[in-house]
Protein backbone atom coordinates (compact mmCIF):
# COMPACT_ATOMS: atom_id res chain seq x y z
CA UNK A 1 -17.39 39.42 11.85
CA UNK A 2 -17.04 42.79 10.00
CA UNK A 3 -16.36 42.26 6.26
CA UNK A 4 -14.42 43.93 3.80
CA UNK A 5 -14.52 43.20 -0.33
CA UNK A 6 -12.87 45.48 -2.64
CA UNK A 7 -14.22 44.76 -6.25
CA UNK A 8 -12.76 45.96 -9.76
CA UNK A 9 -14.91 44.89 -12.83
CA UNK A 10 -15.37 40.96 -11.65
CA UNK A 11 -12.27 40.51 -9.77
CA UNK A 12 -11.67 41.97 -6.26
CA UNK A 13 -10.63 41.28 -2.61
CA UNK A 14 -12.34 39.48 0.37
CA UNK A 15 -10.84 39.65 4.03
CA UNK A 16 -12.56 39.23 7.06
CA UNK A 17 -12.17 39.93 10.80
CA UNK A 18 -10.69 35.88 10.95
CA UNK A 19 -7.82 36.80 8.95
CA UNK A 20 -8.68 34.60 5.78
CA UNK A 21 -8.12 36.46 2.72
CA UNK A 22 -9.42 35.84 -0.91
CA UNK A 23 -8.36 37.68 -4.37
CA UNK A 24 -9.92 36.81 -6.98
CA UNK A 25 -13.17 36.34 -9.42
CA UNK A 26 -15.97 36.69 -8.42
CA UNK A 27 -19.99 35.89 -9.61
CA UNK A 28 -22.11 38.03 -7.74
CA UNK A 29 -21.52 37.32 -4.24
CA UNK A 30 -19.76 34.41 -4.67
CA UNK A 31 -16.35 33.54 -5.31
CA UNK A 32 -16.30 31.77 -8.71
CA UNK A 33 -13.20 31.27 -11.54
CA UNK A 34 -9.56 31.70 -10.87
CA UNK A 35 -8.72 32.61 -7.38
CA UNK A 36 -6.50 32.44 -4.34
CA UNK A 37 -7.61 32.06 -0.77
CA UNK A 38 -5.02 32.06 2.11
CA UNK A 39 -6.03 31.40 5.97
CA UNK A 40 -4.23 32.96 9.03
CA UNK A 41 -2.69 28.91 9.76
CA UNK A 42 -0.65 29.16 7.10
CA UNK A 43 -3.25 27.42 4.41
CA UNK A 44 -3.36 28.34 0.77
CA UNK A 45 -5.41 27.35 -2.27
CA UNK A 46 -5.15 28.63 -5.87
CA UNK A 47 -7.44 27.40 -8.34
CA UNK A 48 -10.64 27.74 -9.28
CA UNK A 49 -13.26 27.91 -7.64
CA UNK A 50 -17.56 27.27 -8.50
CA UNK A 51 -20.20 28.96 -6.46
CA UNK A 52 -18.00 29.81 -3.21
CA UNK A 53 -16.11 26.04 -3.55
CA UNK A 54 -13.00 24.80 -4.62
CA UNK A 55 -13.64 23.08 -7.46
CA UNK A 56 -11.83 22.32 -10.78
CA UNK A 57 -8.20 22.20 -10.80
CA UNK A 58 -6.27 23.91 -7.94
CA UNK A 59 -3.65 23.71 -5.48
CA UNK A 60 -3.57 23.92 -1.70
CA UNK A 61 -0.46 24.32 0.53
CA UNK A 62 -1.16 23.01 3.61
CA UNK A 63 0.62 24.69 6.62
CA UNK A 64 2.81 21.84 7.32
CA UNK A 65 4.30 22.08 4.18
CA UNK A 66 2.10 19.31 2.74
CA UNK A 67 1.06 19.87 -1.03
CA UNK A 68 -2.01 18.58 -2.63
CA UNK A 69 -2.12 19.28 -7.01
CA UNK A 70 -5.25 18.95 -9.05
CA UNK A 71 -8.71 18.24 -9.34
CA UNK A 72 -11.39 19.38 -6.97
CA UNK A 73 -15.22 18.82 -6.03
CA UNK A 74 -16.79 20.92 -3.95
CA UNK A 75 -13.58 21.81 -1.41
CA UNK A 76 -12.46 18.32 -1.79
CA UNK A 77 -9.81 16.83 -3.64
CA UNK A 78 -11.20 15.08 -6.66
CA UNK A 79 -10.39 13.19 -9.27
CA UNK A 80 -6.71 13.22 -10.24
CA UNK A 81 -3.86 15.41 -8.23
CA UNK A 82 -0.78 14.78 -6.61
CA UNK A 83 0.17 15.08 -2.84
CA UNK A 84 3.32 15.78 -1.70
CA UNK A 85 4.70 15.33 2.01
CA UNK A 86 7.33 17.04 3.71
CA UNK A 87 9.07 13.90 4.60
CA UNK A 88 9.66 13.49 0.55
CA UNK A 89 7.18 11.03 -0.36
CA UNK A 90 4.12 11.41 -3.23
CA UNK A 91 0.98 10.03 -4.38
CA UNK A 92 -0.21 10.57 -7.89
CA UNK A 93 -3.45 8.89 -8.74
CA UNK A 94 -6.88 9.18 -8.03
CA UNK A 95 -9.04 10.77 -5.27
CA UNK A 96 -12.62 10.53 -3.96
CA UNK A 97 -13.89 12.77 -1.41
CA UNK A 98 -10.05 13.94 -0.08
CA UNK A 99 -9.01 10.48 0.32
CA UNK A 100 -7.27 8.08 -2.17
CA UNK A 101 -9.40 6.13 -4.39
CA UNK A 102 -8.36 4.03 -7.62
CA UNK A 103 -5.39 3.71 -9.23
CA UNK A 104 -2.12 5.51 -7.88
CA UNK A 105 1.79 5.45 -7.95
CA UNK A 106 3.19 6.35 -4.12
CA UNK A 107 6.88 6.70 -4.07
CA UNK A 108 9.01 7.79 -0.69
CA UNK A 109 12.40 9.06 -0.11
CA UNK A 110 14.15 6.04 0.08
CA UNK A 111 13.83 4.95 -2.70
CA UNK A 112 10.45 2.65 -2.17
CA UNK A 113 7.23 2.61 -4.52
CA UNK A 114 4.20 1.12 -4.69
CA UNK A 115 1.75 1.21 -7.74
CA UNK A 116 -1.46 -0.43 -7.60
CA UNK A 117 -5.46 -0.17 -5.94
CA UNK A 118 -6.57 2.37 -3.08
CA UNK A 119 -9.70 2.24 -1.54
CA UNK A 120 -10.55 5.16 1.20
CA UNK A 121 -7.30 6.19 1.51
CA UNK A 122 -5.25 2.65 1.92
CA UNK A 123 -3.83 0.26 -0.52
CA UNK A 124 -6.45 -2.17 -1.18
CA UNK A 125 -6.93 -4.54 -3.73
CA UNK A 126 -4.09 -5.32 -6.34
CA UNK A 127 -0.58 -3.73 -6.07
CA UNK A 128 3.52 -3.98 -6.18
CA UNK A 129 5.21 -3.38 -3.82
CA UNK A 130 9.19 -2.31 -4.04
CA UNK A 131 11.18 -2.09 -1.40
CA UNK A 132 14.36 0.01 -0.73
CA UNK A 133 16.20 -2.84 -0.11
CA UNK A 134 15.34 -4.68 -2.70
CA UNK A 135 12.88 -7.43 -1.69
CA UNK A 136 9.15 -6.61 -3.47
CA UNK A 137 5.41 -8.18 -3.16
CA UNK A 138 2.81 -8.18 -6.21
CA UNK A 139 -1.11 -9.66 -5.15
CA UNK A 140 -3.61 -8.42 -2.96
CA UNK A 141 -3.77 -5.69 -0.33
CA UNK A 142 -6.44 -5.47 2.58
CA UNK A 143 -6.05 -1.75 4.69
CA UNK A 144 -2.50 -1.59 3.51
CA UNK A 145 -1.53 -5.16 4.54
CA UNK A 146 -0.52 -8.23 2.66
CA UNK A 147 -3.68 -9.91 2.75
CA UNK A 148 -4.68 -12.46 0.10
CA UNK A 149 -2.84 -13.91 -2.73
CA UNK A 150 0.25 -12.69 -3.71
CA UNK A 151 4.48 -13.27 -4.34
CA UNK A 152 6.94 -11.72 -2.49
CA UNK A 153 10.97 -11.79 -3.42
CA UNK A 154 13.34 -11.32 -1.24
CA UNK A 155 17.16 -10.15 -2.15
CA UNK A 156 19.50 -13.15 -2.97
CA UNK A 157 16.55 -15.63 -4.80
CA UNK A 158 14.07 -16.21 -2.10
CA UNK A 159 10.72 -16.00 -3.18
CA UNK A 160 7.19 -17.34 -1.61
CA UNK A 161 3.66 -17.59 -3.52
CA UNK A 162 0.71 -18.09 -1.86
CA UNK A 163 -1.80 -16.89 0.63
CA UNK A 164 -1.33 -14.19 3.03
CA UNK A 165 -3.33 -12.58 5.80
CA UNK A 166 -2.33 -9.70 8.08
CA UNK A 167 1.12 -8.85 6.78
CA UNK A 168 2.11 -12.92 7.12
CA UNK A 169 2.06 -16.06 4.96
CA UNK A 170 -0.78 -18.06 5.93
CA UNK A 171 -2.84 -21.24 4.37
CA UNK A 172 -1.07 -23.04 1.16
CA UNK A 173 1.60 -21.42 -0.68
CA UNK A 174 5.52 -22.46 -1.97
CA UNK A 175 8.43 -20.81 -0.97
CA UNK A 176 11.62 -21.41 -3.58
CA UNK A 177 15.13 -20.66 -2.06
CA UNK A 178 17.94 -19.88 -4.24
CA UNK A 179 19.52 -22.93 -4.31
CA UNK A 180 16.80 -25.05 -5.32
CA UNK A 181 15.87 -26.05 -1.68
CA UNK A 182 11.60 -25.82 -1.94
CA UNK A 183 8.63 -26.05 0.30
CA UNK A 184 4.64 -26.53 -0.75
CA UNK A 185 2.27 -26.57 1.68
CA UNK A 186 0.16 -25.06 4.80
CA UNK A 187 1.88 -22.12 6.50
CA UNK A 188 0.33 -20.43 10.06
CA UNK A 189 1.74 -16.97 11.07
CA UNK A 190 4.65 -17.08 8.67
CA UNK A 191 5.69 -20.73 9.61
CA UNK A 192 5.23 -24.18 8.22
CA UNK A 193 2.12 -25.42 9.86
CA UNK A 194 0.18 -28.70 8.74
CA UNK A 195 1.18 -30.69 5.78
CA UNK A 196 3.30 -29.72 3.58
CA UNK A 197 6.64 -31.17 1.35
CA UNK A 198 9.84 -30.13 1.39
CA UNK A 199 12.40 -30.99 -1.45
CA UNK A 200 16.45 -30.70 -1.38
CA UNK A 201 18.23 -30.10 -4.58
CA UNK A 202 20.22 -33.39 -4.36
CA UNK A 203 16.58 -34.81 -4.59
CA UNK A 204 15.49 -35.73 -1.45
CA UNK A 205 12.09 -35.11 -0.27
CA UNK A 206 9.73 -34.61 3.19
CA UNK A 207 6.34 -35.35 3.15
CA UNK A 208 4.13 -34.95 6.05
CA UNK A 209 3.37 -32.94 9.08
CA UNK A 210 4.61 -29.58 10.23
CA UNK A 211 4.29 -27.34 13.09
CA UNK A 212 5.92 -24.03 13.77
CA UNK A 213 8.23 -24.21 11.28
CA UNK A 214 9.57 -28.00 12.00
CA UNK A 215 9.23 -31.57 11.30
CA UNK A 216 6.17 -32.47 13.63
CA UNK A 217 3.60 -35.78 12.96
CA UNK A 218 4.07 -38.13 10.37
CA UNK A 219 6.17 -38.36 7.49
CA UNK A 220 7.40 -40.15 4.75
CA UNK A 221 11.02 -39.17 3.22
CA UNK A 222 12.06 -40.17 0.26
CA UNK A 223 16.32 -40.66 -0.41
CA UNK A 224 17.95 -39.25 -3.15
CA UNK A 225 18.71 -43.14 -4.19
CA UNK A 226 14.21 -44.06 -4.08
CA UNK A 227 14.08 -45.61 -0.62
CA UNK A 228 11.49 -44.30 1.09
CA UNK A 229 10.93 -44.16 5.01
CA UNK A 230 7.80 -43.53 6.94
CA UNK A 231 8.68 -42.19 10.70
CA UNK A 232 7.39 -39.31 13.44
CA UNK A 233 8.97 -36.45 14.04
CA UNK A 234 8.73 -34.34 17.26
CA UNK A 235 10.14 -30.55 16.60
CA UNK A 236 11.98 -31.48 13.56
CA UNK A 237 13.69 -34.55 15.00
CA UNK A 238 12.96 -37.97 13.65
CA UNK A 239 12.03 -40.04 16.89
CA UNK A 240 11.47 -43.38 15.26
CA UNK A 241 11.16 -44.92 11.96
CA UNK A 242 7.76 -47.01 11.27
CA UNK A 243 8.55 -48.24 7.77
């Protein structure tokens, strides 16, 4: 479309028949140095600029109110910078190629945060995890799920370590309630599953089979006074005694 630049010295002003404008430094024909670029959407960048790009340190306003702060390569946020949302939450860390990458602190309105390992844009890796109510998780993150080893603490003393997978314990871990009560063993889709032993703070103890979350197989539990039974269990009722 038909352009128009109006130059003084090495600054000047770019608009063409789209509607984006640009004021600013220039290098020859190309913007380059400090300048400020707005598009008919509603999109705005100020920064500098290299050879036509966005590049160095800069900020864009998106038109949806979104804010992006800091370092650029080649029109792409890179580097370190902060993005804020409309809805009140913010990243600060590190970005690769306009996505998160690295190390980064995301906060949101309620009072949440999570600090920890981002890999193309999700948490990945190692991270905490706060909560707004008060219950937080600290081990590994796969695509923004709980997903490998980690601990999670709930309010009131709860707390499970172990594996994870998917946003659920799964595979070994123990999980300590406040008062005392504590399981270690297999867990499947957030429920005891396979063997595992439970203990009661008086000092009794289960040990054997589990499924969904009950007493299911075998099992061998052991009185606070040492006298041990062996018996089977059928969803978490002891059917018969075999010792």
């Amino acid at each position: 479309g038909e352009e128009h630049r109006e130059l003084t010295g090495p600054s000047g002003k770019y608009t063409c028949e789209g509607g984006a404008s640009y004021s600013g430094d220039w290098q020859g024909t190309l913007k380059h140095g400090h300048g400020v670029q707005a598009w008919p959407d509603g999109g705005r960048y100020s920064g500098q600029w290299v050879r036509n790009k966005a590049h160095g340190q800069g900020r864009y306003e998106h038109a949806d109110g979104d804010v992006y702060e800091g370092e650029w390569a080649e029109d792409r946020a890179h580097g370190h910078g902060v993005y804020w949302h409309i809805d009140g939450s913010k990243y600060e860390g590190q970005f690769l190629d306009d996505q998160q990458e690295g190390d980064g602190i995301e906060t949101w309105s309620d009072g949440a945060k999570f600090r920890g390992q981002y890999k193309a844009g999700v948490k990945h890796g190692h991270g905490l995890f706060c909560w707004a109510d008060g219950s937080s998780y600290e081990g590994q993150f796969c695509d923004s799920d709980l997903h490998g080893h980690g601990i999670y603490r709930w309010p009131g003393g709860k707390e499970h370590t172990g594996e994870w997978r998917r946003n659920q314990m799964n595979g070994r871990g123990t999980f300590k309630w406040a008062d005392g009560r504590m399981y270690e063993g297999e867990y499947r889709d957030d429920l005891k599953d396979g063997h595992g032993i439970f203990r009661w703070p008086d000092g009794k103890s289960y040990d054997g089979q589990w499924r969904a979350g009950c007493q299911h197989g075998k099992g061998v539990v052991v009185e606070p006074t040492g006298v041990r039974r062996t018996g089977e269990w059928v969803n978490g009722e002891a059917k018969r005694w075999l010792a």
